[in-house]
Structures are given as structure tokens and as C-alpha cells.
C-alpha atoms as a PDB file:
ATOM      1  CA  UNK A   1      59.156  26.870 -30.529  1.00  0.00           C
ATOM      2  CA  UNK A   2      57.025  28.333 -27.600  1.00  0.00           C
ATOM      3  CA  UNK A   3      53.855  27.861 -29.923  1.00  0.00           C
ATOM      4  CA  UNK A   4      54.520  24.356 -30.481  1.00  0.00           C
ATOM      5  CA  UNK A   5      55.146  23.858 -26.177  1.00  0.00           C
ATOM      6  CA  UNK A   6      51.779  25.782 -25.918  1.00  0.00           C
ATOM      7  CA  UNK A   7      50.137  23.337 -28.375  1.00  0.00           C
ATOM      8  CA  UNK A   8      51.550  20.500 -26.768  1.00  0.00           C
ATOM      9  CA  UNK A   9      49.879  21.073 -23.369  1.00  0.00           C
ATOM     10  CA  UNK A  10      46.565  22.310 -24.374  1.00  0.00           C
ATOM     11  CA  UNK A  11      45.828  19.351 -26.687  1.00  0.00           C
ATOM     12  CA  UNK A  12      47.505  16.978 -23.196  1.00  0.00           C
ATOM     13  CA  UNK A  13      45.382  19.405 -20.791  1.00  0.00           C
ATOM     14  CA  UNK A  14      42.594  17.808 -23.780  1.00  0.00           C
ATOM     15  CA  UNK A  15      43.377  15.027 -23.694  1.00  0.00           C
ATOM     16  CA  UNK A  16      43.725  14.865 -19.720  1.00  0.00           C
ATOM     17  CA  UNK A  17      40.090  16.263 -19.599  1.00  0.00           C
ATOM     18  CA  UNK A  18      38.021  13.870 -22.422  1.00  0.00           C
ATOM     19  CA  UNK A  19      40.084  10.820 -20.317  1.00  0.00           C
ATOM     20  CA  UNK A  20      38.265  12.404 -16.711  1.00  0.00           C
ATOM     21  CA  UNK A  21      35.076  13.149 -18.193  1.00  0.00           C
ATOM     22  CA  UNK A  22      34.557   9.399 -19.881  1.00  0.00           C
ATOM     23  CA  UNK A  23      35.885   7.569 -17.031  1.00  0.00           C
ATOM     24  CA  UNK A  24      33.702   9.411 -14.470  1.00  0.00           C
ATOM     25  CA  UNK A  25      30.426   8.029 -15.465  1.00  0.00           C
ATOM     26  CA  UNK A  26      28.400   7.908 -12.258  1.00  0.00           C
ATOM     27  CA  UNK A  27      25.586   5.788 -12.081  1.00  0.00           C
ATOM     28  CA  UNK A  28      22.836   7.788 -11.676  1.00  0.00           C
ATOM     29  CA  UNK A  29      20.532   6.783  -8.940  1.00  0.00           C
ATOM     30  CA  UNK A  30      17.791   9.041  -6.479  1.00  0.00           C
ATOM     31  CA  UNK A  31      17.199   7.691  -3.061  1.00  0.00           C
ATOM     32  CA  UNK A  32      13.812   8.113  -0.979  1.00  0.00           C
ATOM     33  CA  UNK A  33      13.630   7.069   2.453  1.00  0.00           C
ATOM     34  CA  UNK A  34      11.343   7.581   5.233  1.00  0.00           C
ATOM     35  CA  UNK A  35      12.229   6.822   8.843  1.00  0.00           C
ATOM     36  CA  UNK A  36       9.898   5.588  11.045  1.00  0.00           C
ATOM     37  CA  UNK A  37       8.918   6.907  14.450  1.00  0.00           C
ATOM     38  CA  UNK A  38       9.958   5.303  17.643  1.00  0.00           C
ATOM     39  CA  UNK A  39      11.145   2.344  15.024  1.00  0.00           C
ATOM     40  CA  UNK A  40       7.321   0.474  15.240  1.00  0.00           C
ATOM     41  CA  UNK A  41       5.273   0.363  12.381  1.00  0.00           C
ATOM     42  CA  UNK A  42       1.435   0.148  13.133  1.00  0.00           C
ATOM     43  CA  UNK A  43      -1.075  -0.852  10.767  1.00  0.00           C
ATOM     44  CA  UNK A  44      -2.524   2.242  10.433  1.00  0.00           C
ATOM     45  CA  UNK A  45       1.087   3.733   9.757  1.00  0.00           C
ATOM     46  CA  UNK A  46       1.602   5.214   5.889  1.00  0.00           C
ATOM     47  CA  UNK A  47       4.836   6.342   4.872  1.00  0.00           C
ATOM     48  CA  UNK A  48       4.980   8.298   2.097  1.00  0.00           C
ATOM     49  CA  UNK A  49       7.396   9.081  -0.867  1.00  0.00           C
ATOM     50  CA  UNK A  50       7.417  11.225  -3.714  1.00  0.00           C
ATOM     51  CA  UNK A  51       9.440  11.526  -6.527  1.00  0.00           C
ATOM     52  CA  UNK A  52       9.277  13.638 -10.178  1.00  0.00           C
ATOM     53  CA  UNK A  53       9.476  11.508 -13.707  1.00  0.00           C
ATOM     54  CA  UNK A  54      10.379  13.443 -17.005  1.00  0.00           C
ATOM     55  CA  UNK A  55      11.289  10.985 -19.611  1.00  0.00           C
ATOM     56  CA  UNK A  56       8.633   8.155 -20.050  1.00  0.00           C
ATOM     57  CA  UNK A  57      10.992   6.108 -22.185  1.00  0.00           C
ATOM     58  CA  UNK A  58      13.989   5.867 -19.542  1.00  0.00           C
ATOM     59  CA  UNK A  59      14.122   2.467 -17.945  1.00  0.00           C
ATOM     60  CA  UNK A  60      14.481   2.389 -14.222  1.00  0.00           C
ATOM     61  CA  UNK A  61      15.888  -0.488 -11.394  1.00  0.00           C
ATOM     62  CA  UNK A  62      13.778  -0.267  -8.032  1.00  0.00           C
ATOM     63  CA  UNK A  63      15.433  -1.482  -5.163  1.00  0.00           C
ATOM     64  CA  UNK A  64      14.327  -1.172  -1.258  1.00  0.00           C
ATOM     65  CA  UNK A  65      16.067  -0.570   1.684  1.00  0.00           C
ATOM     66  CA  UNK A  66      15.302  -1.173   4.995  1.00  0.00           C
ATOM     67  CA  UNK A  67      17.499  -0.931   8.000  1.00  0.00           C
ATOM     68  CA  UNK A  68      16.252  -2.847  11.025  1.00  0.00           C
ATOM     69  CA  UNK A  69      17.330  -2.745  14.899  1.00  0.00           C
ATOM     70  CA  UNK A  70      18.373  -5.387  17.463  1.00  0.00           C
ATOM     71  CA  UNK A  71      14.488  -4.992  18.552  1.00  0.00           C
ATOM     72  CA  UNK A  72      13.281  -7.029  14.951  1.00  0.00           C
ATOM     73  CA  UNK A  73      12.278 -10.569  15.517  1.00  0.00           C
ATOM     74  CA  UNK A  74      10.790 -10.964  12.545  1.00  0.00           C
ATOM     75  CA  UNK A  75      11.922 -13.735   9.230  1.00  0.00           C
ATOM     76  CA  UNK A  76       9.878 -11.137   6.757  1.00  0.00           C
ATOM     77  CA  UNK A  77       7.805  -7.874   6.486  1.00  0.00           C
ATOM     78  CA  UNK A  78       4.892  -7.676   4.863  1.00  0.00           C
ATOM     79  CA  UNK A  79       4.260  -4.490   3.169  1.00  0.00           C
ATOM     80  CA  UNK A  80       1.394  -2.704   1.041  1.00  0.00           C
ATOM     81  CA  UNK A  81       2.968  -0.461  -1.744  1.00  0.00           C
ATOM     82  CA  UNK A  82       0.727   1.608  -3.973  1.00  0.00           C
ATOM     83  CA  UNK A  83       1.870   3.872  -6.491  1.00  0.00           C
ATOM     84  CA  UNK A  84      -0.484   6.497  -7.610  1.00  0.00           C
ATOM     85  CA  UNK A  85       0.683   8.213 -11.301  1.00  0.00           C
ATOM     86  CA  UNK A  86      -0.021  12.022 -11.605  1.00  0.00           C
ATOM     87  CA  UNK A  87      -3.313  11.046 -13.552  1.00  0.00           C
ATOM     88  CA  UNK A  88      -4.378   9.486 -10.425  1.00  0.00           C
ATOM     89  CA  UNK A  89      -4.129   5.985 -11.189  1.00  0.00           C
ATOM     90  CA  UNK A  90      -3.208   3.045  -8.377  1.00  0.00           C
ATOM     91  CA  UNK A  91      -0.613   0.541  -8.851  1.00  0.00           C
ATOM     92  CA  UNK A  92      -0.714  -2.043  -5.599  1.00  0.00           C
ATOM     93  CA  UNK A  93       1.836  -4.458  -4.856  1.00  0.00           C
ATOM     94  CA  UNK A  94       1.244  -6.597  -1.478  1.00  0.00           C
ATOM     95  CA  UNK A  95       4.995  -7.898  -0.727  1.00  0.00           C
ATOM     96  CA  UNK A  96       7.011  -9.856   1.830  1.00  0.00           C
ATOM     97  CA  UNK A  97      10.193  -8.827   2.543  1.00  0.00           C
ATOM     98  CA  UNK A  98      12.374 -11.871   3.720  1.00  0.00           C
ATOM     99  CA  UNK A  99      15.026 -10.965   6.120  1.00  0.00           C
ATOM    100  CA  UNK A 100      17.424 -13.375   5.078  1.00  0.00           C
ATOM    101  CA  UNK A 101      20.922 -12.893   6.659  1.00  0.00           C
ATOM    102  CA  UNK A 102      22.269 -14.788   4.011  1.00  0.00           C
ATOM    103  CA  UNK A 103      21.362 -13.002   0.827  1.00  0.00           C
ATOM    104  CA  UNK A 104      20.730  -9.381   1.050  1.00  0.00           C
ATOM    105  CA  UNK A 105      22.339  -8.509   4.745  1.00  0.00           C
ATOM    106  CA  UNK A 106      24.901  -6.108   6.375  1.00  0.00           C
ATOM    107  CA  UNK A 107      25.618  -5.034   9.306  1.00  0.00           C
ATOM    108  CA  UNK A 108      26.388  -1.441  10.141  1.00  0.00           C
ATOM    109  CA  UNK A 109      26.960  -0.619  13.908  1.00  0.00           C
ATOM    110  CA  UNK A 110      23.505  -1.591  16.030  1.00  0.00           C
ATOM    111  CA  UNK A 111      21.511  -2.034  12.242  1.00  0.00           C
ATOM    112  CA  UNK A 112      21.105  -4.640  10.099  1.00  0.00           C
ATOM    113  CA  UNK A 113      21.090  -3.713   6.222  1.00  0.00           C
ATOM    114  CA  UNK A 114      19.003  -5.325   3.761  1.00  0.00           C
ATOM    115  CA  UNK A 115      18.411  -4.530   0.248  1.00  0.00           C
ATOM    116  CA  UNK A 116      16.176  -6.292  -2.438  1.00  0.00           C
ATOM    117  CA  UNK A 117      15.272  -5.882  -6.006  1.00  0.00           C
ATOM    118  CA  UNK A 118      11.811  -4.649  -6.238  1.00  0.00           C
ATOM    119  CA  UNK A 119      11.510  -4.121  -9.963  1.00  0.00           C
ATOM    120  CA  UNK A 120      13.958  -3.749 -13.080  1.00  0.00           C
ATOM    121  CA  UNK A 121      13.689  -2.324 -15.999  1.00  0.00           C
ATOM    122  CA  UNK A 122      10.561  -0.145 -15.180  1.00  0.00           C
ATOM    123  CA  UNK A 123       8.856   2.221 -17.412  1.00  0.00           C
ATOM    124  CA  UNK A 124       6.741   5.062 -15.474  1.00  0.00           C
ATOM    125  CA  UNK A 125       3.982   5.488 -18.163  1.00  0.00           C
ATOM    126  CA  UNK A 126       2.973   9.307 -17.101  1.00  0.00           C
ATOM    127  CA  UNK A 127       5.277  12.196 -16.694  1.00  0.00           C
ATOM    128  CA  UNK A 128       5.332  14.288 -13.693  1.00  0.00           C
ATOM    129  CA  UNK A 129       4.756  13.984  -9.722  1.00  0.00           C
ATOM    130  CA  UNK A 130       4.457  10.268  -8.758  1.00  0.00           C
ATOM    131  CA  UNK A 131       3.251   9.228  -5.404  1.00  0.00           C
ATOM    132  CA  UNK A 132       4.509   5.802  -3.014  1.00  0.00           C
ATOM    133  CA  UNK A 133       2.258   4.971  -0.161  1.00  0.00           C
ATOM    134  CA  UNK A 134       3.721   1.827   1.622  1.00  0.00           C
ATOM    135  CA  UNK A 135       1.910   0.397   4.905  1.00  0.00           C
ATOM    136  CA  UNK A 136       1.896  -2.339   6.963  1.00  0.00           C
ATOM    137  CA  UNK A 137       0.331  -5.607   5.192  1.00  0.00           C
ATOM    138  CA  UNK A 138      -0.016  -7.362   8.340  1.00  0.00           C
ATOM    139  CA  UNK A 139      -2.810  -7.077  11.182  1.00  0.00           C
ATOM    140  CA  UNK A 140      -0.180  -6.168  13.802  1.00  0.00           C
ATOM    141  CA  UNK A 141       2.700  -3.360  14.664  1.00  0.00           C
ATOM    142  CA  UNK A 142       6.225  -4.635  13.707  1.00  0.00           C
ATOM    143  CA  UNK A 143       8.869  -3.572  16.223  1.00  0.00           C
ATOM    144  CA  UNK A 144      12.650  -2.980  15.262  1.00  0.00           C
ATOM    145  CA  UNK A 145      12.335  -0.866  11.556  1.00  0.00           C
ATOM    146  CA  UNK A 146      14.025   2.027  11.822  1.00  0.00           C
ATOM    147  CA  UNK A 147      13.794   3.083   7.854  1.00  0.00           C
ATOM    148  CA  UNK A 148      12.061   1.995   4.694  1.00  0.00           C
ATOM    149  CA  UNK A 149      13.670   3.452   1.597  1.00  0.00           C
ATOM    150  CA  UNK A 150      12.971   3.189  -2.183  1.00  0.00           C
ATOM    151  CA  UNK A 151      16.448   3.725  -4.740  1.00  0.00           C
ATOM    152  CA  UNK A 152      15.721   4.337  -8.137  1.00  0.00           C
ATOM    153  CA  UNK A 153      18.638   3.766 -10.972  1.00  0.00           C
ATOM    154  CA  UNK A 154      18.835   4.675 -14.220  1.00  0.00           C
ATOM    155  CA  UNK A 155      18.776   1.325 -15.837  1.00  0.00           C
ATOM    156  CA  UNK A 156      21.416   2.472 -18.271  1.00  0.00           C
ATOM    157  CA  UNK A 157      18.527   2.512 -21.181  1.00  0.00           C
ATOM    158  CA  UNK A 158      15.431   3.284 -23.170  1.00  0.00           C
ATOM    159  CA  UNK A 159      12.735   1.591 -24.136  1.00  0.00           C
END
């Protein structure tokens, strides 16, 4: 009878553990941000990011996050993003970031929030060390940014 009582809670303590283990899925996600000095980005400013890829057949979502102060007048920011693979080659995106209140916003103390979809479902063609550079697009310093951040998430797939 004490066999059978032992047999009954390991396969529950089992049970217990495949139920915490399947339901725990995180998604899996790597953040890189880069905050920006006295919260003005210059033209000539270049923040840089770096991240490692190992499987060239995972798909990836590409979001960015910036956080902005009181100080930002702006309706958009217009960044430069290149991505250089560890073969050396350039990818270049010229963007505009459109602060719109509306759609992507939150507030969190004295900084506004905003998020956007950069890319889904991204394939990085190279394993290894990738490299973001992301300036300033336009031909003047933009007051109020306090950080730029890139989020990569596992898209849940493979190509």
C-alpha cells in the first residue's frame, strides 16, 4: 500500500511538472538599446548595436523602441539604419519614425513610449556577429531622445 501512495505522487509530482514546463513558454525575445547622451542626437551621432545570429533559418520580428522626453517637439524622426553582416555586407534602411500618440504611445513617468514594427519575419542570411549603425537622417540635432532600442523576437518559426 505505501508503494502504490509513492506511485501516486511521483507520477502527480509528473504530471505537476510536464503541466509547468508546457505552460511556461516564454517568448523569446533579446533587447538592444543605446541611450543617448545629454538626450540630443547630432548628425554626426552613431549609435551602435551588436548582436550574435546562430541559426540562419530562424525567423525573427524587429521592433524599435524609442523613449522620448518632454524636450521632443518633433511629429517623426528620421533615422539611417545600416546593418553590416559578418561578411561585411551593408543593408541601409532610411526611415521616419512617426510619433503618433495615437498608435504606438505610452506614457511612463516624464517619457513618452513608442514602439513600431520595423520588420517581421526576417531571415539573417550569415551566421555570426552582426552589426546596427543607426544615425540621424536629418541635417539637424533632434532634442528630447533619451534611448533608441532594437527588440528582436523569435518569430515562433523557420523558414
Amino acid at each position: 500500500m505505501a508503494t502504490m501512495a509513492i506511485k501516486s505522487k511521483t507520477k502527480l509530482l509528473l504530471l505537476f511538472s510536464l503541466f509547468l514546463f508546457s505552460c511556461g513558454r516564454q517568448e523569446q525575445f533579446e533587447t538592444y538599446s543605446a541611450k543617448i547622451e545629454d538626450n540630443v542626437l547630432s548628425v554626426t551621432d552613431k549609435l551602435e548595436y551588436r548582436f550574435k545570429v546562430d541559426d540562419t533559418l530562424q525567423l525573427y520580428d524587429i521592433d524599435v523602441f524609442m523613449r522620448f522626453s518632454h524636450d521632443f517637439e518633433g511629429q517623426a524622426l528620421p533615422l539611417c539604419i545600416t546593418l553590416f553582416s559578418p561578411d561585411g555586407r551593408k543593408y541601409r534602411d532610411s526611415l521616419e519614425f512617426k510619433a503618433d500618440p495615437s498608435k504606438n504611445y505610452q506614457r511612463s513617468g516624464m517619457w513618452k513610449d513608442y514602439k513600431w514594427k520595423y520588420r517581421n519575419r526576417v531571415t539573417f542570411p550569415r551566421s555570426g556577429n552582426w552589426f546596427v549603425l543607426v544615425g540621424n537622417a536629418s541635417n539637424s540635432e533632434i532634442k528630447g531622445i533619451g534611448e533608441i532600442s532594437f527588440i528582436l523576437t523569435d518569430s515562433n518559426g523557420k523558414r
